[in-house]
C-alpha atoms as a PDB file:
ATOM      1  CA  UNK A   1     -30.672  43.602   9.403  1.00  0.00           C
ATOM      2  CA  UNK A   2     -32.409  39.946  10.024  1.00  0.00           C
ATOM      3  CA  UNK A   3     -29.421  37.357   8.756  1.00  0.00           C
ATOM      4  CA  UNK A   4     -30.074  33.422   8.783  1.00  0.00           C
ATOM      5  CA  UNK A   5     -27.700  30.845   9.574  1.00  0.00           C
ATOM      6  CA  UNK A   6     -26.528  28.265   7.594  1.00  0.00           C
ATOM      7  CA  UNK A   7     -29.024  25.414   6.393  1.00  0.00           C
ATOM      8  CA  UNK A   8     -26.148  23.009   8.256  1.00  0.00           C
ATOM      9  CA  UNK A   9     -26.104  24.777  11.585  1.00  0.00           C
ATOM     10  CA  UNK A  10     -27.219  22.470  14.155  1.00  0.00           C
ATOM     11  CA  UNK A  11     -24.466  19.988  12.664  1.00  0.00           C
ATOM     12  CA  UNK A  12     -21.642  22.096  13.731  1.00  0.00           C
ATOM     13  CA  UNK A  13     -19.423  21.808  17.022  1.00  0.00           C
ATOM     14  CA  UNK A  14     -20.605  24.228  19.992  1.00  0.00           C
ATOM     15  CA  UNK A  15     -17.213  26.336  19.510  1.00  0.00           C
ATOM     16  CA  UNK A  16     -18.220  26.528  15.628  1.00  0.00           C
ATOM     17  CA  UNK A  17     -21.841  27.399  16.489  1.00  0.00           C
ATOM     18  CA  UNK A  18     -20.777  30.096  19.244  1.00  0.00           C
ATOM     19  CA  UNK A  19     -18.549  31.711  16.363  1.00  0.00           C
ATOM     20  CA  UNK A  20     -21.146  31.852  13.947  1.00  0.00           C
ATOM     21  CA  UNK A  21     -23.549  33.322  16.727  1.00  0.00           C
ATOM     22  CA  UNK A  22     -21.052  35.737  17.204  1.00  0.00           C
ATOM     23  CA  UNK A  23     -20.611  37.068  14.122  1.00  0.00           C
ATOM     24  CA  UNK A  24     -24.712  36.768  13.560  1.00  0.00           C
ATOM     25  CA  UNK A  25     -24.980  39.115  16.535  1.00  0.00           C
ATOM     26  CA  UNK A  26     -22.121  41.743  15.262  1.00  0.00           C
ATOM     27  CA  UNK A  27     -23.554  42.319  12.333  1.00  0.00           C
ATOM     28  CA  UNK A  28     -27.210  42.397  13.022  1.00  0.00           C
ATOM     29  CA  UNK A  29     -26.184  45.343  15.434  1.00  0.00           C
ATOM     30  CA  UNK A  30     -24.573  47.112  13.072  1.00  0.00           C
ATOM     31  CA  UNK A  31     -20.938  46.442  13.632  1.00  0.00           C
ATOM     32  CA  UNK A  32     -18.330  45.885  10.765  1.00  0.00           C
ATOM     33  CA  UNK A  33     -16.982  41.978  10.314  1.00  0.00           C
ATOM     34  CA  UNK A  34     -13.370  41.655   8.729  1.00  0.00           C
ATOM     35  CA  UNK A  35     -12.692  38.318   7.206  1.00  0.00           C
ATOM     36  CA  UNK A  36      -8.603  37.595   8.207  1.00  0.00           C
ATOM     37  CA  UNK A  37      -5.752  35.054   7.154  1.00  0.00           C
ATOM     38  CA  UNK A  38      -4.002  33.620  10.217  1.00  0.00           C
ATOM     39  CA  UNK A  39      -1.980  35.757  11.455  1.00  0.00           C
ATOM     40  CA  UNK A  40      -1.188  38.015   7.957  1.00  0.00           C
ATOM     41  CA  UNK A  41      -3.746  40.511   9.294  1.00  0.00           C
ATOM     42  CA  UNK A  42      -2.503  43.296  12.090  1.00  0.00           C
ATOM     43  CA  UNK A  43      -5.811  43.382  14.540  1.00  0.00           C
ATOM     44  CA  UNK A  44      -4.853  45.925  16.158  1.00  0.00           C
ATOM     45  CA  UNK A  45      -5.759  48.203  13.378  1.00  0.00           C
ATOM     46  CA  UNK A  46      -9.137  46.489  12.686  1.00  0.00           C
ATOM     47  CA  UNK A  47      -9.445  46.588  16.727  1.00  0.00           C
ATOM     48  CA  UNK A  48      -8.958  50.503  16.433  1.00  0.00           C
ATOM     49  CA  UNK A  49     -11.491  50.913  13.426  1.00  0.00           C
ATOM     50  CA  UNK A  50     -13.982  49.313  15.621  1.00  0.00           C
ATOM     51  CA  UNK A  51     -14.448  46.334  13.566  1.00  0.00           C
ATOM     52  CA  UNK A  52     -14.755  42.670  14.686  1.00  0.00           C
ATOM     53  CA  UNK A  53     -11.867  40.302  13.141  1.00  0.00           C
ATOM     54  CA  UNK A  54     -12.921  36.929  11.994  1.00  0.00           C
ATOM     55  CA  UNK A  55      -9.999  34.439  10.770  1.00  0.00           C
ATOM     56  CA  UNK A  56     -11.018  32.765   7.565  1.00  0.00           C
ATOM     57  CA  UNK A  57      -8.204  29.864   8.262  1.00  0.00           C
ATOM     58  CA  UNK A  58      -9.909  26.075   8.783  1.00  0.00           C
ATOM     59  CA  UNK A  59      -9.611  24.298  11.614  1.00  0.00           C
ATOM     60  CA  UNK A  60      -8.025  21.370   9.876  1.00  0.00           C
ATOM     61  CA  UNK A  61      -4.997  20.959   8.471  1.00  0.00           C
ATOM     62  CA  UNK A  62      -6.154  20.482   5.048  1.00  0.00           C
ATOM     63  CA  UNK A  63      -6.001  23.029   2.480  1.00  0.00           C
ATOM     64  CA  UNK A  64      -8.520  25.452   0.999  1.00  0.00           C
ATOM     65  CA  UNK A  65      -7.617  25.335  -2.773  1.00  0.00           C
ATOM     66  CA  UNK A  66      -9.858  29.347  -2.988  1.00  0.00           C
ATOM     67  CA  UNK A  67      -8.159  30.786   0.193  1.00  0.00           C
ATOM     68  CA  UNK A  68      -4.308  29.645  -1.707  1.00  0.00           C
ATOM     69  CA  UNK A  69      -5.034  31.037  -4.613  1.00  0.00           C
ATOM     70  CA  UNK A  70      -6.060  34.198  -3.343  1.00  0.00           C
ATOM     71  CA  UNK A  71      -3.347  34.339  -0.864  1.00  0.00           C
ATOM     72  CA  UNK A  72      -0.754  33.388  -3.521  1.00  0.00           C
ATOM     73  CA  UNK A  73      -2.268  36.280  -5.741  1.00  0.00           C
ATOM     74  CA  UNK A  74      -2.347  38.578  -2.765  1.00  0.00           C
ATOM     75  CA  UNK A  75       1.798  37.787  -2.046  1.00  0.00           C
ATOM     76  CA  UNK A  76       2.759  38.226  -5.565  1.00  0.00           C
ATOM     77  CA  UNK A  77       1.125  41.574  -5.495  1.00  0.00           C
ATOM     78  CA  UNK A  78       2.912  42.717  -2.210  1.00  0.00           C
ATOM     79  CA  UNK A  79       5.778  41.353  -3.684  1.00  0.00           C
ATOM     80  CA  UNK A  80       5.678  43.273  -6.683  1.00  0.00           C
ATOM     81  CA  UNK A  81       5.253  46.325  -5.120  1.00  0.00           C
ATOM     82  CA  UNK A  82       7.944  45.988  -2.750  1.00  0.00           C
ATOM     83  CA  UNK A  83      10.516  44.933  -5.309  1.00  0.00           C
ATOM     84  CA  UNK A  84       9.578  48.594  -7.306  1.00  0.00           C
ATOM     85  CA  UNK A  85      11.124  50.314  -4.363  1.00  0.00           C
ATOM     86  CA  UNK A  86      14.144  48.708  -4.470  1.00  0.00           C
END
């Protein structure tokens, strides 16, 4: 599977440009990409199911108003579940 790079590529830092190589590489051979939060995710499970872990967090401090709200959604879910148990 042929997959293009972002329109904005050659703007981006070397480390940003070696990630998105990466990835570009992964999945043009076939491997499965996971899309992770920080450190929410356990790797070594993704690691074991032979996938390739990519963290979705910024590398700024600033906020991603789509990645809250999901996460917020995503916690109140867990939550909920756990709280049935109790």
């Amino acid at each position: 599977m042929e997959l293009s790079l972002p329109e904005t590529f050659e703007a981006y830092s070397d480390a940003r440009k070696a990630g998105f190589l990466k990835v570009k590489t992964a999945k043009e051979g076939g491997r499965r990409v996971a899309g992770t939060f920080c450190t929410f995710t356990p790797l070594e499970i993704l690691d074991a199911a032979g996938m390739l872990a990519v963290s979705l967090c910024g590398m700024s401090a600033e906020t991603i108003p789509a990645a809250g709200s999901i996460c917020r959604a995503i916690s109140a879910r867990s939550s909920n579940r756990a709280t049935a148990f109790m």
